[in-house]
Protein backbone atom coordinates (compact mmCIF):
# COMPACT_ATOMS: atom_id res chain seq x y z
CA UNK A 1 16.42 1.73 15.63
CA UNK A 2 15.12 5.02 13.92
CA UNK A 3 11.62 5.29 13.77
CA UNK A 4 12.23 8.26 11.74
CA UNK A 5 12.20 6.70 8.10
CA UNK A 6 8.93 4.71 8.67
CA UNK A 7 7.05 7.60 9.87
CA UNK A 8 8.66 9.83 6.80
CA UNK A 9 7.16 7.00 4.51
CA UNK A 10 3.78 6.78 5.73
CA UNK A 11 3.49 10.07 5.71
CA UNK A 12 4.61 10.21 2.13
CA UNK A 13 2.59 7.17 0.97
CA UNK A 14 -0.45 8.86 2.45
CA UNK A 15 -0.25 12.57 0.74
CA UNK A 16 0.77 11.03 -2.70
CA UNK A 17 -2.53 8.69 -2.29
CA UNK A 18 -4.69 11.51 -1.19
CA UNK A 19 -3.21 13.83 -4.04
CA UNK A 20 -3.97 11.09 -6.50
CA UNK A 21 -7.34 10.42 -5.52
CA UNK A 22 -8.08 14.12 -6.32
CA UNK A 23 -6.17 14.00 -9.49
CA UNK A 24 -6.88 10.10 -10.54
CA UNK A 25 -10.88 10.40 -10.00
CA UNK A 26 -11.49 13.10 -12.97
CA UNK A 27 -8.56 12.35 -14.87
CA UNK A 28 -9.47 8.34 -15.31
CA UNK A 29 -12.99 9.52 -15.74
CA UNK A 30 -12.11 11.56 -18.67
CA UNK A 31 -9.61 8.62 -19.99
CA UNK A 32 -12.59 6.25 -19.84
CA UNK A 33 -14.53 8.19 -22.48
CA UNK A 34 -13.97 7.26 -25.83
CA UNK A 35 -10.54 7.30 -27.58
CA UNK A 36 -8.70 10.36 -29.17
CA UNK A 37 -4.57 10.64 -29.71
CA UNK A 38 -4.52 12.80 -26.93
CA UNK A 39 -5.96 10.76 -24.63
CA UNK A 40 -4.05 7.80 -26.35
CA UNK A 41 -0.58 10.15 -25.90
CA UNK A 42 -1.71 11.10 -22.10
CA UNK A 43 -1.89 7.37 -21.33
CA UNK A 44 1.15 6.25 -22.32
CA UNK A 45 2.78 9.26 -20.41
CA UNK A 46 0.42 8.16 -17.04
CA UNK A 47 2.01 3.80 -17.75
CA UNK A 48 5.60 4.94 -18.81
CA UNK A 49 6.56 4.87 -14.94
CA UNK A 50 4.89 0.73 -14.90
CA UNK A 51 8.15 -0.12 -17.77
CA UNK A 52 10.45 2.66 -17.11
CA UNK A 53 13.58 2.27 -14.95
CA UNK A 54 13.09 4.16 -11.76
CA UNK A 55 16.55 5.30 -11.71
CA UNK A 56 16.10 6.73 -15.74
CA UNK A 57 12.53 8.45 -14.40
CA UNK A 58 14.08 9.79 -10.93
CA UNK A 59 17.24 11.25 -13.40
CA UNK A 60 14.92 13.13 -15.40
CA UNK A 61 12.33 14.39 -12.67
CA UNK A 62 16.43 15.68 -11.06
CA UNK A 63 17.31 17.48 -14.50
CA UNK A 64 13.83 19.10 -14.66
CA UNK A 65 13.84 20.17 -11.31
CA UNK A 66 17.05 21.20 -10.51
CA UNK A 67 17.02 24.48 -9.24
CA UNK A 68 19.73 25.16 -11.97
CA UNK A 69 17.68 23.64 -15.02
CA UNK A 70 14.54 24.14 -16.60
CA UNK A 71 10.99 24.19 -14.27
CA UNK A 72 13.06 23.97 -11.25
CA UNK A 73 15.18 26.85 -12.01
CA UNK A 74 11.74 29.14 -12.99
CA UNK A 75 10.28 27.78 -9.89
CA UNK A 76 13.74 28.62 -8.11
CA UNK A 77 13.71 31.90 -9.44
CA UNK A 78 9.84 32.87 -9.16
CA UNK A 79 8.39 31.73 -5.94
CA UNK A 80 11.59 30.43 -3.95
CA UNK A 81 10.66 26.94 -3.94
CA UNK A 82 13.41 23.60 -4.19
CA UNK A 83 11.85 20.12 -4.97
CA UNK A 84 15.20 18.31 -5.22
CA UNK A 85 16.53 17.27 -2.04
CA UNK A 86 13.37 18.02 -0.47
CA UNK A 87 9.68 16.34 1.16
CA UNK A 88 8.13 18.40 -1.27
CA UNK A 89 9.97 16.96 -4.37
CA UNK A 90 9.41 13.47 -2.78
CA UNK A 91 6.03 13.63 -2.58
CA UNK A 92 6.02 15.13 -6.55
CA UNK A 93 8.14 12.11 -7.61
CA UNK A 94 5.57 9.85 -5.93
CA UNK A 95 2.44 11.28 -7.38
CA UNK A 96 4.05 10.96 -11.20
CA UNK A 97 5.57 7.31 -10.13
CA UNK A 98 2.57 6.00 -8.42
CA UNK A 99 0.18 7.56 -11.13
CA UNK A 100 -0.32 4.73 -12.97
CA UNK A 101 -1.82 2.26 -9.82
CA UNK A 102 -4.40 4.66 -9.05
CA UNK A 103 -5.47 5.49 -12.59
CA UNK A 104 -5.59 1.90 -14.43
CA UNK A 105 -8.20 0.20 -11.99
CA UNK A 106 -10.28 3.21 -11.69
CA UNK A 107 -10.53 3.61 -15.20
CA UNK A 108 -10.86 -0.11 -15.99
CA UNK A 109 -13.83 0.14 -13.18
CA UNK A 110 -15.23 3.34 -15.34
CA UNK A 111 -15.43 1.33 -18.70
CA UNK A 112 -16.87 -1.67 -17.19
CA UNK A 113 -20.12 0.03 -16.47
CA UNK A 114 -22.99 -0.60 -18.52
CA UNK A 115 -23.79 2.86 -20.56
CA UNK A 116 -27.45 2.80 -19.39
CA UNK A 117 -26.62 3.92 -15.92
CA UNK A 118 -25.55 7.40 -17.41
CA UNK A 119 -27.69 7.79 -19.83
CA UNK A 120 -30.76 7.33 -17.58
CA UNK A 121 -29.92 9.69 -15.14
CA UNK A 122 -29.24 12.23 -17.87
CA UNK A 123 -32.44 11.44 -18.31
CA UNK A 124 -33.63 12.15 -15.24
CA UNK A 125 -31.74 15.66 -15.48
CA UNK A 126 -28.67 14.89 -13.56
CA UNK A 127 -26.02 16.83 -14.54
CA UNK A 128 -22.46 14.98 -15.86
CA UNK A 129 -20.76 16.02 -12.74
CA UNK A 130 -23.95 14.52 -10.27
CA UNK A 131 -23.72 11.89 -12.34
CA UNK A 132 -20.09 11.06 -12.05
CA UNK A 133 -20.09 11.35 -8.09
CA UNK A 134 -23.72 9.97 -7.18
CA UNK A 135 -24.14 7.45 -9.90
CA UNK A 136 -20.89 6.17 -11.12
CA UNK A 137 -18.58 6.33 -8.23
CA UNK A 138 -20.71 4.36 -5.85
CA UNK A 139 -21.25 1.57 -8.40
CA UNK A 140 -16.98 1.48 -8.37
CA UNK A 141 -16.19 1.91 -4.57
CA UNK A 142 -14.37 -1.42 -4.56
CA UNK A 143 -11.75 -0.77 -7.19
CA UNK A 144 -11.59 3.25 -5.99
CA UNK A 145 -10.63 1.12 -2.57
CA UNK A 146 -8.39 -0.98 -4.46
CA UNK A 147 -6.87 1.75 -6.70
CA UNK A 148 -5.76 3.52 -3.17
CA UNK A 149 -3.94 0.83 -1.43
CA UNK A 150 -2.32 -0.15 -4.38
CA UNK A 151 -1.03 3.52 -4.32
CA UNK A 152 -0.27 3.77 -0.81
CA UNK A 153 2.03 0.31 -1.00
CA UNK A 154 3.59 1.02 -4.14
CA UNK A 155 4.44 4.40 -2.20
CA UNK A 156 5.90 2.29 0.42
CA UNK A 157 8.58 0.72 -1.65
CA UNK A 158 9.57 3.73 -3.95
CA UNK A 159 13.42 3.46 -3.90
CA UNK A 160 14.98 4.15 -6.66
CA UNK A 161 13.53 7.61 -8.04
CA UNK A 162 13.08 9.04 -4.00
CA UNK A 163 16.84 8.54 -4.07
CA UNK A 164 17.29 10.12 -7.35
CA UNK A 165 15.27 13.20 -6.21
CA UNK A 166 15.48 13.32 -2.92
CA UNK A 167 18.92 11.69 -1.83
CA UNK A 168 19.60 10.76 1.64
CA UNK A 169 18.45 13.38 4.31
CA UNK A 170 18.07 12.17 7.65
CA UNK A 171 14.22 13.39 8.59
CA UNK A 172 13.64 15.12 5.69
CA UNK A 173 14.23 12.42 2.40
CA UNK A 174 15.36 9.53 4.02
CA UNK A 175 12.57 7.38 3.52
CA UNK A 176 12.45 3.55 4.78
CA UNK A 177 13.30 1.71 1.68
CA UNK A 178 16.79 4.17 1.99
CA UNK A 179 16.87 3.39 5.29
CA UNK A 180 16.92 -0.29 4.42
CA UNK A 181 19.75 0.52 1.95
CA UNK A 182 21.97 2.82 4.18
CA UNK A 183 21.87 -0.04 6.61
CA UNK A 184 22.94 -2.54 4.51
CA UNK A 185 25.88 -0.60 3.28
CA UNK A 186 26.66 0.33 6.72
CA UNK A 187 26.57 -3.73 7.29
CA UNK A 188 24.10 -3.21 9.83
CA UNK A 189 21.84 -6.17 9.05
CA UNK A 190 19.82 -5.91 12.51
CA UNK A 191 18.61 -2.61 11.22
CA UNK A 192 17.87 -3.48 7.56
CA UNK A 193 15.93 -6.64 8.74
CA UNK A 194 13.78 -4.67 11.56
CA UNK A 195 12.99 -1.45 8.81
CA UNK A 196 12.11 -4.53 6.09
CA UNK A 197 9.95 -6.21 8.27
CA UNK A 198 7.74 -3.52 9.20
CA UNK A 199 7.51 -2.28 5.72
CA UNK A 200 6.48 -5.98 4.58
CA UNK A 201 4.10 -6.28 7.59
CA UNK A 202 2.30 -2.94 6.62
CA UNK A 203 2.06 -3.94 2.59
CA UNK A 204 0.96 -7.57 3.43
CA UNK A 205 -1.59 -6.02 5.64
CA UNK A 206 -2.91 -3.87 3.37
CA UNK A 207 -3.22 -6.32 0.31
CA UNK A 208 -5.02 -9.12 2.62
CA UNK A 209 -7.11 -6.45 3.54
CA UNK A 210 -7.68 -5.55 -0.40
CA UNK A 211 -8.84 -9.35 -1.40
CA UNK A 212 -11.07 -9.73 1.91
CA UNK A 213 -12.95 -6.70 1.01
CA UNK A 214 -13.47 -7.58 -2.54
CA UNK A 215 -14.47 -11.62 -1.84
CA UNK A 216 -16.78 -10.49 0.90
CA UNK A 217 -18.60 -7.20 0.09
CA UNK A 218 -21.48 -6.97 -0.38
CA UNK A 219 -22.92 -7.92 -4.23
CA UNK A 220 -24.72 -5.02 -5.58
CA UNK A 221 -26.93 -5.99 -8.67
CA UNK A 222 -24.81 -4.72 -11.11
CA UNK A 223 -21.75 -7.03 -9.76
């Protein structure tokens, strides 16, 4: 068997998480202050991917860039660069996909906080920022933790808009979950099982490991 695809996913699954962890942090930050349209408008954009048909998102992310349509074509055009049919345009169509697992807990975390922690170290001069990373995001670490491997399984089983985008590239787009696919079509059930089975083994893993660290960490006073 290939080792290939299972590499080319965890590889994937781990750049998408770290890219959203720079993104999510700020962005669910902002989110979890107060209500405006535009924040209302934002966060239906960030869930669409939770109700959305893969296949209808992975179409669209295709049309838009295409290096014959749209951003794609500019980008094309401009700086020489190809998403579709590409790692690079996998990794894009994770971050937008996978959005919505790193953003909801962290920002359901935020809001969950009792206002007084900000406002006394305001008090104390801290700035927003300082506040944000040495106040806020310590007092959160579990569903930060949470918010990641969420990410980095849901990464695991993208199948539907990787295909869309990326198609079927052995060692460049072929990813497990189209490895699982290709094998199955190819009736070569040996291979599907062995690529599903490591895939489940990682993601069960990874969520035991999830609910052990939340039942047994340790209780700040705020929990």
């Amino acid at each position: 068997m290939d080792l290939t695809p299972i590499w080319l996913t965890l590889k994937l699954a781990a750049i998408a998480t770290v890219i959203l962890l720079i993104i999510g942090l700020p962005l669910a930050y902002w989110l979890s202050k107060g209500r405006s349209i535009a924040k209302i408008i934002l966060e239906a954009i960030i869930t669409m991917p939770l109700v959305l048909p893969p296949s209808v998102l992975g179409f669209y992310l295709l049309m838009a860039f295409s290096p014959k349509h749209g951003i794609g074509e500019w980008l094309h055009n401009a700086f020489d660069i190809q998403l579709v049919f590409s790692f690079k345009g996998l990794i894009l169509a994770s971050v937008i996909y996978s959005m919505p697992f790193m953003i909801g807990p962290i920002k359901s975390a935020l809001q969950q906080l009792p206002l007084s922690l900000s406002h006394a170290s305001y008090t104390l001069g801290k700035s927003e920022r300082e506040t944000f990373i040495k106040i806020l995001l310590p007092n959160i670490r579990a569903s930060v933790l949470t918010a990641a491997i969420l990410t980095f399984a849901h990464t695991l089983g993208e199948f539907g808009v990787v295909l869309m985008i990326g198609g079927n590239i052995p060692g460049v787009t072929r990813v497990a979950s189209i490895a699982v696919y290709d094998s199955v079509e190819n009736m070569d059930y040996a291979s599907a099982n062995a690529y599903s089975l490591i895939l489940f083994g990682i993601t069960f893993i990874m969520m035991v490991s999830v609910f052990v660290f939340n039942k047994y960490k340790a209780k700040s006073p705020l929990e």
